[in-house]
C-alpha atoms as a PDB file:
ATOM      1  CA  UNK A   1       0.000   0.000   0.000  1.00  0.00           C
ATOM      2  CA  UNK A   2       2.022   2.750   1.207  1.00  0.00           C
ATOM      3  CA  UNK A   3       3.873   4.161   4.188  1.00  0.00           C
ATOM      4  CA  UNK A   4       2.122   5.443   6.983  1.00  0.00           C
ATOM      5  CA  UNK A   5       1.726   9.104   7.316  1.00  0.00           C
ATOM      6  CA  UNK A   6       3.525  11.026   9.810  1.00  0.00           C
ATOM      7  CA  UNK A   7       1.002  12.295  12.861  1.00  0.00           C
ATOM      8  CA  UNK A   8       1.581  15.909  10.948  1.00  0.00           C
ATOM      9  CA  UNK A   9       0.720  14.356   7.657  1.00  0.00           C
ATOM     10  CA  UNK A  10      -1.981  12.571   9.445  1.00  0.00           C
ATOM     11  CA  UNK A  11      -3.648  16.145  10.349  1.00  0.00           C
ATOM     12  CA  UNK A  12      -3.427  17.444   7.503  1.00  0.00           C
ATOM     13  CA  UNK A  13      -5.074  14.835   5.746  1.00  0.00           C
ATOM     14  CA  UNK A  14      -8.312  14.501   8.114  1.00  0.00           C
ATOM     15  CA  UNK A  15      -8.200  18.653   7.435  1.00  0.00           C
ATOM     16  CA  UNK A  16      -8.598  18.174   3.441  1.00  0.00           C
ATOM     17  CA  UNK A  17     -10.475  15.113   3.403  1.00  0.00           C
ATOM     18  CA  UNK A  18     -13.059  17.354   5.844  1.00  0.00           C
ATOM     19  CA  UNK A  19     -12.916  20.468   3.779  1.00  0.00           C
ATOM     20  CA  UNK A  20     -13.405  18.458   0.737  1.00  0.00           C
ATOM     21  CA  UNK A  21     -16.837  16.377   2.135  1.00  0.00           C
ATOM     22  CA  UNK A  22     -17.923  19.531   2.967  1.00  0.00           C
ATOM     23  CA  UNK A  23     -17.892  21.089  -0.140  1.00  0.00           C
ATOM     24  CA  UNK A  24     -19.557  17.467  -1.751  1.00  0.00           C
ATOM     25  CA  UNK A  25     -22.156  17.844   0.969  1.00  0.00           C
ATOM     26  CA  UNK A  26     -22.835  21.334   0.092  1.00  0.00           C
ATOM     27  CA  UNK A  27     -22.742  20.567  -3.673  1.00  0.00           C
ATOM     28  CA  UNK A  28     -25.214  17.783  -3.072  1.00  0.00           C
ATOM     29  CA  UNK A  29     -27.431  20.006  -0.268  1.00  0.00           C
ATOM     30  CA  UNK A  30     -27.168  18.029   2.510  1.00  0.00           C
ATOM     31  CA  UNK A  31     -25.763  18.340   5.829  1.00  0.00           C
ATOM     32  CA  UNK A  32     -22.042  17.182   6.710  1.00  0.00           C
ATOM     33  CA  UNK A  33     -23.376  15.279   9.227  1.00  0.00           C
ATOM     34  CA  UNK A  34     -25.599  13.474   6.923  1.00  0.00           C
ATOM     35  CA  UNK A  35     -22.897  12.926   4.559  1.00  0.00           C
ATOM     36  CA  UNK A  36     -21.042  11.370   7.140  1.00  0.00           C
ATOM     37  CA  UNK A  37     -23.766   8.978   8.302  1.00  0.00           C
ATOM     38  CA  UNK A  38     -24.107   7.688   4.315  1.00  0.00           C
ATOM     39  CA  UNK A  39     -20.255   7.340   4.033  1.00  0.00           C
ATOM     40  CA  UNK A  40     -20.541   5.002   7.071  1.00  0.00           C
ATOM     41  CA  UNK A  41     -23.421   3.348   6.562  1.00  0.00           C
ATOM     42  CA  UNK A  42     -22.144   2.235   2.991  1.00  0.00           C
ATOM     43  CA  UNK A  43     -18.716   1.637   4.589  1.00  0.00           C
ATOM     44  CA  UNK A  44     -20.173  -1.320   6.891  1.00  0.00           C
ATOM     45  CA  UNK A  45     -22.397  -2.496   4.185  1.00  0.00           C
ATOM     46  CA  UNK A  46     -19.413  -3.165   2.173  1.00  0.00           C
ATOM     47  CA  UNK A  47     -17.237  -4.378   5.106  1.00  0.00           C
ATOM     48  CA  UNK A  48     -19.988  -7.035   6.135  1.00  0.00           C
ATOM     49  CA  UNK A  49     -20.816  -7.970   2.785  1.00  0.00           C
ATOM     50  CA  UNK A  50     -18.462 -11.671   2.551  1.00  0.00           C
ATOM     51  CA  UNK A  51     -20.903 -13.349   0.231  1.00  0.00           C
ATOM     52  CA  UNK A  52     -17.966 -12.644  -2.405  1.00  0.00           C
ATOM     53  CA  UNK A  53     -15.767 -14.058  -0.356  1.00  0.00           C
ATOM     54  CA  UNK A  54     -17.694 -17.446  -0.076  1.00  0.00           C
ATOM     55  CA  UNK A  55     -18.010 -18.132  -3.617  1.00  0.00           C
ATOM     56  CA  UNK A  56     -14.277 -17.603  -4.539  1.00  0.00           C
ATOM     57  CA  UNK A  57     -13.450 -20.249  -2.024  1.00  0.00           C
ATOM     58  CA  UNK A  58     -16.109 -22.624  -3.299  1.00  0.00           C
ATOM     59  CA  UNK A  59     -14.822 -22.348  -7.054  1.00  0.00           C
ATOM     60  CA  UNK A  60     -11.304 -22.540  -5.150  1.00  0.00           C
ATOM     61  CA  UNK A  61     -11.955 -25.804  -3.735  1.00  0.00           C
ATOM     62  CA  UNK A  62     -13.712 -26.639  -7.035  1.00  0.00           C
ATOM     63  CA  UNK A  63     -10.680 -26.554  -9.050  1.00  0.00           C
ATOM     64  CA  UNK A  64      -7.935 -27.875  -6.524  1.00  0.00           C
ATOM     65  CA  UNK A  65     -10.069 -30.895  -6.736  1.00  0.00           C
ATOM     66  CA  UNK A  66     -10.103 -31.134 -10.405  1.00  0.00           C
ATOM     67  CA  UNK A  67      -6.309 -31.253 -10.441  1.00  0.00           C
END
């Protein structure tokens, strides 16, 4: 992936990444807040979502047993 930001680069990344979901929230017309909530919500909808998961390990299995 990447190294991991210093604490000051840290900062100044939750500063832009703020400023910037502002101005989506505010291009969109909804609260920050609200923004927020939706970014999360998705966020654990993706996170919990293994079903993917599941069926590469099925067809996994599947072909180590064909060999």
């Amino acid at each position: 992936m990447g190294r991991e930001l210093t604490p000051e680069e840290m900062i100044e990344y939750q500063k832009q990444r703020e400023k910037r979901g502002k101005e989506i929230a505010e291009m969109l017309g909804i609260p920050y807040d609200t923004l927020l909530e939706i970014e999360q919500k998705a966020t654990e909808e993706v996170l919990s979502d293994t079903s993917w998961e599941k069926e590469l390990n099925e067809k996994n299995k599947r072909k180590a047993e064909i060999k």
